[in-house]
C-alpha atoms as a PDB file:
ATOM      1  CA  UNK A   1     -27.832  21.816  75.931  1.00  0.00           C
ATOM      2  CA  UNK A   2     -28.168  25.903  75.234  1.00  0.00           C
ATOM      3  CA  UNK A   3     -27.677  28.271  77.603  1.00  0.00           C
ATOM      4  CA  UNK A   4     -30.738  30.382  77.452  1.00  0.00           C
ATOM      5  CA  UNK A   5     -29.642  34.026  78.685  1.00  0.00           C
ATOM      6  CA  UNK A   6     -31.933  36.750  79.665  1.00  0.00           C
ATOM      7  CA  UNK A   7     -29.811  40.041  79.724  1.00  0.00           C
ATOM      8  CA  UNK A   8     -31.239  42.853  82.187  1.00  0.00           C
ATOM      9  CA  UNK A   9     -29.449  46.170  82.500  1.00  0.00           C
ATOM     10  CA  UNK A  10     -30.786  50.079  81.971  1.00  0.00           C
ATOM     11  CA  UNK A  11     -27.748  50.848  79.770  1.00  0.00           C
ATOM     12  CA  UNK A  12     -28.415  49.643  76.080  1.00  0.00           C
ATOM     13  CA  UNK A  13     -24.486  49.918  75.371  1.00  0.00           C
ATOM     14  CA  UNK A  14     -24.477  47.426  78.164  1.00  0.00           C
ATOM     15  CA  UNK A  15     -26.327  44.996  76.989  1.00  0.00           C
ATOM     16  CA  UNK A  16     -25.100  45.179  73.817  1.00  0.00           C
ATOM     17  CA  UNK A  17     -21.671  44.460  74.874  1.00  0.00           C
ATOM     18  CA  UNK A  18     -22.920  41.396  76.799  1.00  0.00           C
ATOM     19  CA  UNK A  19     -24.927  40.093  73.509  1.00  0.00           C
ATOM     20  CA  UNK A  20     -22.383  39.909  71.470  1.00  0.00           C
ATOM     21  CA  UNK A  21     -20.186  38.384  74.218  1.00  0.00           C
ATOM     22  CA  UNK A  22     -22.735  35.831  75.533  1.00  0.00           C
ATOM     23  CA  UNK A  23     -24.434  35.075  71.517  1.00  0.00           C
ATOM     24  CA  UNK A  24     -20.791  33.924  70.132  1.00  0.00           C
ATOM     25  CA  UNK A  25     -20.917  31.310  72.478  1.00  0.00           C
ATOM     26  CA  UNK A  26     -22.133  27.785  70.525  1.00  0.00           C
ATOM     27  CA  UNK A  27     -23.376  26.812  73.754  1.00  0.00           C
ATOM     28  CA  UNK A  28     -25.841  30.236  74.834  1.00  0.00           C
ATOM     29  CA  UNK A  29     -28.372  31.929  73.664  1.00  0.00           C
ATOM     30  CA  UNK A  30     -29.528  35.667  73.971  1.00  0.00           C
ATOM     31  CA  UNK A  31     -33.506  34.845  74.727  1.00  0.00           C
ATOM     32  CA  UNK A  32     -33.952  38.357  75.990  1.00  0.00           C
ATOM     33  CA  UNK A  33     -33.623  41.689  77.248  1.00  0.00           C
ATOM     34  CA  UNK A  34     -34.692  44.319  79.612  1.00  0.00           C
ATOM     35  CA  UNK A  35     -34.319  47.866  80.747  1.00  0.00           C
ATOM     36  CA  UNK A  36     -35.576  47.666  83.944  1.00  0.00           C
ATOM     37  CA  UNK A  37     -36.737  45.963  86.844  1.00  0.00           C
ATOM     38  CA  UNK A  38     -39.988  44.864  86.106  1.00  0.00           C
ATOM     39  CA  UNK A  39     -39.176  44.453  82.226  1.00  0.00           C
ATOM     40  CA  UNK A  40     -36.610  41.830  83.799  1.00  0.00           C
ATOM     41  CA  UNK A  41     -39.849  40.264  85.914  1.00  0.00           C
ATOM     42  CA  UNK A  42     -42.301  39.984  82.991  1.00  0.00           C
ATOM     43  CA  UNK A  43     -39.477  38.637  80.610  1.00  0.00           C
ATOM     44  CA  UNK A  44     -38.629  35.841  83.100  1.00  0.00           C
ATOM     45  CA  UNK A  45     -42.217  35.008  82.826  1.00  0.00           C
ATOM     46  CA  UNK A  46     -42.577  35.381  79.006  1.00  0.00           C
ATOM     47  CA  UNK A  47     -38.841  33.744  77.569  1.00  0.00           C
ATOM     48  CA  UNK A  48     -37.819  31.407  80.392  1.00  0.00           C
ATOM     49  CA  UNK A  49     -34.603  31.741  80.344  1.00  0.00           C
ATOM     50  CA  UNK A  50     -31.854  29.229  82.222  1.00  0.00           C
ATOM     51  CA  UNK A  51     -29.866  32.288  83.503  1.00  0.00           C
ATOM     52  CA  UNK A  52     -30.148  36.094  83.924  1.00  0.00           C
ATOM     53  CA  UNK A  53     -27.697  38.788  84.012  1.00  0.00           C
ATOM     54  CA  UNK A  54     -28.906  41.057  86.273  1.00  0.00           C
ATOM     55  CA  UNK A  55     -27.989  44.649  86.692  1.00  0.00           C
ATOM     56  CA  UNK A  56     -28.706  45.403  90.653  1.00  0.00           C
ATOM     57  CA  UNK A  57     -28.887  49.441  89.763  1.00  0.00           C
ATOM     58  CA  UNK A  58     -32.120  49.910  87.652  1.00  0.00           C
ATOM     59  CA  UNK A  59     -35.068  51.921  87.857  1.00  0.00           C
ATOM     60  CA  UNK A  60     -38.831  51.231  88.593  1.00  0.00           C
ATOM     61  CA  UNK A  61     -37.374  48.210  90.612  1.00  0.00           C
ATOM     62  CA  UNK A  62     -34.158  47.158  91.678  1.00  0.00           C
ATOM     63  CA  UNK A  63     -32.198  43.968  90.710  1.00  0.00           C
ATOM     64  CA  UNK A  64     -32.861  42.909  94.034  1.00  0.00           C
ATOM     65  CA  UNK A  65     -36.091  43.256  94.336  1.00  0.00           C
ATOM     66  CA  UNK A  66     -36.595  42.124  91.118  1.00  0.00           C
ATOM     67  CA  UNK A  67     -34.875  38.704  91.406  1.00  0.00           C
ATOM     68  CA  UNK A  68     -37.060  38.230  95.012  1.00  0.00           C
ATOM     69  CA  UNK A  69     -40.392  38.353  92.903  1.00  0.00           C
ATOM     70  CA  UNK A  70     -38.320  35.708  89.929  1.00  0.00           C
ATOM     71  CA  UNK A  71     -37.521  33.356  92.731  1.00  0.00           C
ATOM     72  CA  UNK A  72     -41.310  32.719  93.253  1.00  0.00           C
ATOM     73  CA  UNK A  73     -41.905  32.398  89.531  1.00  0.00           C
ATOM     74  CA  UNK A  74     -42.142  28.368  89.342  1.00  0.00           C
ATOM     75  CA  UNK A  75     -38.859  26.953  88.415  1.00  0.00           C
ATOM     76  CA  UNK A  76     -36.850  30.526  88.407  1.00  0.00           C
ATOM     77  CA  UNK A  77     -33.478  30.651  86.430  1.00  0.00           C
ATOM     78  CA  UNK A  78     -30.369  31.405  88.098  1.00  0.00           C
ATOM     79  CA  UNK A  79     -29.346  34.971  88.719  1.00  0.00           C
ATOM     80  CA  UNK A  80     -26.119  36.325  88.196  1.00  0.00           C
ATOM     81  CA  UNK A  81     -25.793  39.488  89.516  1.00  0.00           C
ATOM     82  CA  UNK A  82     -23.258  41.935  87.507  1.00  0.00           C
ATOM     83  CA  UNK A  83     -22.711  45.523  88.900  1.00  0.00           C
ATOM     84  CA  UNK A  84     -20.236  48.534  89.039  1.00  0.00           C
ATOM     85  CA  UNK A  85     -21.189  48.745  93.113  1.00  0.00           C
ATOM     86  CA  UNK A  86     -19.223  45.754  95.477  1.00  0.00           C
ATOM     87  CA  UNK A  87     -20.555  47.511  98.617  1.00  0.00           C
ATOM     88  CA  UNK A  88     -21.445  44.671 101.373  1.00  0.00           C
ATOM     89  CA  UNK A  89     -25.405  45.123 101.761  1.00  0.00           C
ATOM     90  CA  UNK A  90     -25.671  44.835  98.017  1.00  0.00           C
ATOM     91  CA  UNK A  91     -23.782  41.480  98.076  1.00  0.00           C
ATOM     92  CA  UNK A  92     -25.613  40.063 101.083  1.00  0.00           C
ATOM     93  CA  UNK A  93     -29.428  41.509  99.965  1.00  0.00           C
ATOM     94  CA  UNK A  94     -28.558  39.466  96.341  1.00  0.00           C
ATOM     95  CA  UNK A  95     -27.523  36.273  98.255  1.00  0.00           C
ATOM     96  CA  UNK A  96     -30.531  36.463 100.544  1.00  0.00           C
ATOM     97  CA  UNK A  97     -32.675  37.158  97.225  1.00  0.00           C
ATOM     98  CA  UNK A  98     -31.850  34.231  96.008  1.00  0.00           C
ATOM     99  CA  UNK A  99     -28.788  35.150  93.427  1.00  0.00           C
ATOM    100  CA  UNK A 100     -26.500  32.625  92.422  1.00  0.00           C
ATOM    101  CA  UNK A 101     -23.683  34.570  91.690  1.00  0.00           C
ATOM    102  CA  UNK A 102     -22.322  38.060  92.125  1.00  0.00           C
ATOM    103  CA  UNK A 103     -19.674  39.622  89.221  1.00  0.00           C
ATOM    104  CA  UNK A 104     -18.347  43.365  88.821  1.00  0.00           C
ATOM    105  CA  UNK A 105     -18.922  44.474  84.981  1.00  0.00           C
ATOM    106  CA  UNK A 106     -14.844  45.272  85.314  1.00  0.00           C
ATOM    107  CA  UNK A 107     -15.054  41.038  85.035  1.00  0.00           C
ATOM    108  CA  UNK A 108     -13.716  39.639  81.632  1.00  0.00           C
ATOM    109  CA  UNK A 109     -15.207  38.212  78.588  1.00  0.00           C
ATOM    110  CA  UNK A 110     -13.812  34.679  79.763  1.00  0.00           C
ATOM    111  CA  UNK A 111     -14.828  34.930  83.464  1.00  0.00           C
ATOM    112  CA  UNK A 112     -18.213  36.284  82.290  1.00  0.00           C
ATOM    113  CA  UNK A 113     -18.542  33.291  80.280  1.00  0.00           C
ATOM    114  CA  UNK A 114     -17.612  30.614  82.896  1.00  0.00           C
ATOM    115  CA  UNK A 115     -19.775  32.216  85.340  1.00  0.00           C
ATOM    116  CA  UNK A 116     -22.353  31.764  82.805  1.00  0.00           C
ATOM    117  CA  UNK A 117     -21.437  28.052  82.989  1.00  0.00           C
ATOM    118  CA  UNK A 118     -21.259  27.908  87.385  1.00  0.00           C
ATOM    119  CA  UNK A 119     -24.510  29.083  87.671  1.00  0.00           C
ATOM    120  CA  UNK A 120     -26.416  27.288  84.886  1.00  0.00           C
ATOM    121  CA  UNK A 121     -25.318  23.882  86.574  1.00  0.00           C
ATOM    122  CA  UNK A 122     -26.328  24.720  89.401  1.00  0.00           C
ATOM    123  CA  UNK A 123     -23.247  25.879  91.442  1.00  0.00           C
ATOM    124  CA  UNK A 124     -22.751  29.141  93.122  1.00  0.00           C
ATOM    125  CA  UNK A 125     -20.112  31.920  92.020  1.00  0.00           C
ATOM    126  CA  UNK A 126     -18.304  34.677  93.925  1.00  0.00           C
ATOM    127  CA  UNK A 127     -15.704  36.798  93.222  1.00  0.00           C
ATOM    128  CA  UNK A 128     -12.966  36.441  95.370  1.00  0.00           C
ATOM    129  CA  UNK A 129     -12.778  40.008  96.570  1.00  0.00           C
ATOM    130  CA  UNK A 130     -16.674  39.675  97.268  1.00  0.00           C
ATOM    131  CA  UNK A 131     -16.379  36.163  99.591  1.00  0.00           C
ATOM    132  CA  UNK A 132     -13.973  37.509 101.706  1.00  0.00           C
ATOM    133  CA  UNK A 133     -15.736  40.704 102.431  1.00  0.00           C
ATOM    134  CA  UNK A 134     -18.868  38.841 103.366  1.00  0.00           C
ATOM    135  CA  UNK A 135     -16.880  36.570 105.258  1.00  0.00           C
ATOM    136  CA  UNK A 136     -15.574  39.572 107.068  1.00  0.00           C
ATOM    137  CA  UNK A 137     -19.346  41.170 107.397  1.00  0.00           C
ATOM    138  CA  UNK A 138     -20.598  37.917 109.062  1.00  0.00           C
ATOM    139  CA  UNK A 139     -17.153  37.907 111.590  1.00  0.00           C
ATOM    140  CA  UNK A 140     -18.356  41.573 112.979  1.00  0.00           C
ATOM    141  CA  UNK A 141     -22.037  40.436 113.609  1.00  0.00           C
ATOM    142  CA  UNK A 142     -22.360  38.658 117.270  1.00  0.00           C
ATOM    143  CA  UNK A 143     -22.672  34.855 117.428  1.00  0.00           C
ATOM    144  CA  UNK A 144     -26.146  33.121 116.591  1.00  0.00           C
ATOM    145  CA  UNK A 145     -26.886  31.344 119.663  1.00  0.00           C
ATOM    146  CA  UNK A 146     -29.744  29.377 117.944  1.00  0.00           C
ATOM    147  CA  UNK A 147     -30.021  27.231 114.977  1.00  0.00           C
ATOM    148  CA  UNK A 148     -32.804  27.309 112.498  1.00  0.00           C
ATOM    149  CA  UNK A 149     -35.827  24.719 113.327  1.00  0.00           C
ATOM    150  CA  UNK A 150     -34.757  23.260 109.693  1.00  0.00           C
ATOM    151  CA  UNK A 151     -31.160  22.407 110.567  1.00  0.00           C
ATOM    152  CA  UNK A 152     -32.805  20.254 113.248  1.00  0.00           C
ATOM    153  CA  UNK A 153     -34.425  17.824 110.640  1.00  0.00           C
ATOM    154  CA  UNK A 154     -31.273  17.257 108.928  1.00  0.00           C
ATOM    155  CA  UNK A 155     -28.876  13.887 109.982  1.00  0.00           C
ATOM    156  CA  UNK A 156     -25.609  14.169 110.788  1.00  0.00           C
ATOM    157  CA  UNK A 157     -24.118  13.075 107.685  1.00  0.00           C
ATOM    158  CA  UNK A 158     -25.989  15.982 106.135  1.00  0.00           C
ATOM    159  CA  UNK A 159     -24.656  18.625 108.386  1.00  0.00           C
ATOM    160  CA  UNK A 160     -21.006  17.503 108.116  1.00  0.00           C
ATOM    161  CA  UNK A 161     -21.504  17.819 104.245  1.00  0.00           C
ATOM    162  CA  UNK A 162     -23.492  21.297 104.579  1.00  0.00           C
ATOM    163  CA  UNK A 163     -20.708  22.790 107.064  1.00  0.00           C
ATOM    164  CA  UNK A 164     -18.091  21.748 104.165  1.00  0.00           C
ATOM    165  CA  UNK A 165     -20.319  22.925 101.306  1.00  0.00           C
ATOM    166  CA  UNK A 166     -20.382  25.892 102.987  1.00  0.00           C
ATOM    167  CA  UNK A 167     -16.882  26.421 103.234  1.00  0.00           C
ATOM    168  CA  UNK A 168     -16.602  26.241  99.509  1.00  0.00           C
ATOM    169  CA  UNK A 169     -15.777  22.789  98.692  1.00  0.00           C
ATOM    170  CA  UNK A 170     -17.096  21.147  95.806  1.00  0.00           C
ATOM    171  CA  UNK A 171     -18.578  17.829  95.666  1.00  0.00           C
ATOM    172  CA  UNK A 172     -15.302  15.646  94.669  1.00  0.00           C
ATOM    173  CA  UNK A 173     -13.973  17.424  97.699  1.00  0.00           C
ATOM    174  CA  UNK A 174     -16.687  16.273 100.009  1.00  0.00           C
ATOM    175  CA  UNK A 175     -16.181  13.139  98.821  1.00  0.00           C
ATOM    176  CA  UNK A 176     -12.505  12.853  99.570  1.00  0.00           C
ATOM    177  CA  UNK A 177     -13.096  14.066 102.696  1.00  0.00           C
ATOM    178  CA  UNK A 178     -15.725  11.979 103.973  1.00  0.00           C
ATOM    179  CA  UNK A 179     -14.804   9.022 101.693  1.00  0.00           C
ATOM    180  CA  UNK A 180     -17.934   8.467 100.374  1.00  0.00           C
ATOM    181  CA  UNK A 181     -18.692   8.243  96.700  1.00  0.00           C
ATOM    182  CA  UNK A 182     -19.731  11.944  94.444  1.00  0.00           C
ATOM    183  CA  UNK A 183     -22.714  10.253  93.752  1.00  0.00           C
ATOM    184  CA  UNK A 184     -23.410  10.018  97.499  1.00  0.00           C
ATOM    185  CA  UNK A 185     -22.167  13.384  97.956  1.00  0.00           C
ATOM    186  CA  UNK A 186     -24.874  15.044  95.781  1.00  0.00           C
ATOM    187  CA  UNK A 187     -27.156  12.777  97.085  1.00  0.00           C
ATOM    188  CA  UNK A 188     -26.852  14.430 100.037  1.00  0.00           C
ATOM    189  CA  UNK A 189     -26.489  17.919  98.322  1.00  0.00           C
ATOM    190  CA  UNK A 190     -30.326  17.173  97.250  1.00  0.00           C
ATOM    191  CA  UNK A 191     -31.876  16.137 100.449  1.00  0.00           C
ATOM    192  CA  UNK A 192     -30.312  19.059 102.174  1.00  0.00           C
ATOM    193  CA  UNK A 193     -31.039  21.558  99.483  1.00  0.00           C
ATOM    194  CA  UNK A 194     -35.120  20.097  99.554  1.00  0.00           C
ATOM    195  CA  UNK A 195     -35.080  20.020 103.338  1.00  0.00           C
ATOM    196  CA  UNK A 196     -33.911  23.830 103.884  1.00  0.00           C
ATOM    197  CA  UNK A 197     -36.149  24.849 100.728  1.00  0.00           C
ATOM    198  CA  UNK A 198     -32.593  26.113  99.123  1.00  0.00           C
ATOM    199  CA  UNK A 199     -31.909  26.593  95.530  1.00  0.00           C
ATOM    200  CA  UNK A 200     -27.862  26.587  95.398  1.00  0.00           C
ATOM    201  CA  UNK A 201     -24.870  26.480  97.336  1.00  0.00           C
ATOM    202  CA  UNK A 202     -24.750  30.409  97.536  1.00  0.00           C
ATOM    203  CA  UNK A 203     -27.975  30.351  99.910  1.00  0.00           C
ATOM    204  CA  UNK A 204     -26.720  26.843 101.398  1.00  0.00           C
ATOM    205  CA  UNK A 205     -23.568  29.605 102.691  1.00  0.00           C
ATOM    206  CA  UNK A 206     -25.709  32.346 103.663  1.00  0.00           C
ATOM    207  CA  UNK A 207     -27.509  29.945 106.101  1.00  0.00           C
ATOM    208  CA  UNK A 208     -24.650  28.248 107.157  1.00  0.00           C
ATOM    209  CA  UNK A 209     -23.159  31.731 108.655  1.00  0.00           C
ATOM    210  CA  UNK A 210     -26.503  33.025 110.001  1.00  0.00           C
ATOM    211  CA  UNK A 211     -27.398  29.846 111.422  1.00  0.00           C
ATOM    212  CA  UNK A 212     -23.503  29.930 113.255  1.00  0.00           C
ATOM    213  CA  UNK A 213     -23.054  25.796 111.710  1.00  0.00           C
ATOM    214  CA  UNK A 214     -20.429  27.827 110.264  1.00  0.00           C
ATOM    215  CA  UNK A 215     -17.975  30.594 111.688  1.00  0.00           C
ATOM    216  CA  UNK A 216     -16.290  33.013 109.728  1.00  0.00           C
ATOM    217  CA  UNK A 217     -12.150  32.248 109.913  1.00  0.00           C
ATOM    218  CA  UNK A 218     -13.262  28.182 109.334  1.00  0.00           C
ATOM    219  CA  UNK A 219     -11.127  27.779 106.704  1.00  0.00           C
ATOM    220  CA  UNK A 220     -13.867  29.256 103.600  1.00  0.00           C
ATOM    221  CA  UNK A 221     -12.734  28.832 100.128  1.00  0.00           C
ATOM    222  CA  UNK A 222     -13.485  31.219  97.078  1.00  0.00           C
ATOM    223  CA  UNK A 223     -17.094  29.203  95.727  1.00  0.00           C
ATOM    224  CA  UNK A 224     -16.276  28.471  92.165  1.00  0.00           C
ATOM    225  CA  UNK A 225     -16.498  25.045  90.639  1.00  0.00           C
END
């Protein structure tokens, strides 16, 4: 299956550069581009693509903002977020937006590519430098003392394999763990994902930490699959 890639960035040398890296790819396609924020928006709408690089500096309307009004397009693509700027709140406000993955441009061809790949399947993607400052945002902030009502409908079979999802593992590693079979595994994945109205494992983290099923220090791995 193609790879359909929306490219969204105000700097046209930018883009460029990611065309020709993304289109040489048998398996990807270029469906699009935009300038801007709300360019990005109504070319969502328009090309449907399966993925989106998304600049988070652009004008008229941020990346951020931009890929909050994508995730309640019906069926939104993933977002991979690509930026010059690693700061924490940008990191955080793209997870809580609903991005799947978060890349500096300073990234290469070949990790581009593959984090292309994460997010298109589904999975999340981090940079390594990126988890471990978030990890070390959520370990200044004070204990949650409460749980979301959600959490609440889940069994405990499905928190045990959300508290290790969060921590980075994949599903074979679940499975190992808990000796159950993948296919179990990501039947669990599904029921917890539709329960918690979650679209991938990067938001399945971000509630893990706020929610305090998970504390920072427990052992979280970089999330790429």
């Amino acid at each position: 299956m193609t790879i359909r890639v929306l490219i969204a960035d105000d700097q046209e040398l930018v883009r460029t550069g990611f065309r020709v890296i993304v289109s040489a790819e048998p398996d990807m396609e270029v469906v699009g581009e935009a300038g801007d924020g709300r360019e990005t928006v109504e070319a969502v709408a328009k090309h449907h693509p399966d993925v989106v690089l998304m600049d988070i500096r652009m004008p008229n309307l941020d990346g951020i903002e931009a890929t909050r009004l994508i995730g309640a397009q019906t069926r939104p693509p993933r977002i991979l977020i690509l930026t010059t700027f690693d700061l924490d709140e940008y990191v955080y406000e793209a997870l809580r937006a609903g991005a799947s993955g978060f890349l500096l441009k300073d990234a290469g061809a070949a990790e581009l590519l593959h984090a292309v790949r994460v997010v298109a399947a589904g999975e999340a993607l981090l940079a390594p430098a990126i988890t471990r400052r978030l990890i070390e945002d959520f370990a200044r902030r004070p204990p949650s003392s409460a749980q979301p009502a959600a959490l609440a409908d889940l069994t405990p079979r499905e928190l045990e394999v959300l508290h290790l999802l969060a921590q980075g593992c994949a599903n074979a590693d679940i499975a190992r763990q808990l000796v159950v079979s993948d296919a179990t595994v990501k039947t669990h994945v599904a029921r917890i994902f539709s329960k918690l109205d979650l679209h991938d494992r990067a938001q399945a983290v971000v509630l893990a930490y706020e929610s305090g099923l998970i504390q920072p220090g427990a052992g979280a791995r970089e999330l790429r699959h």
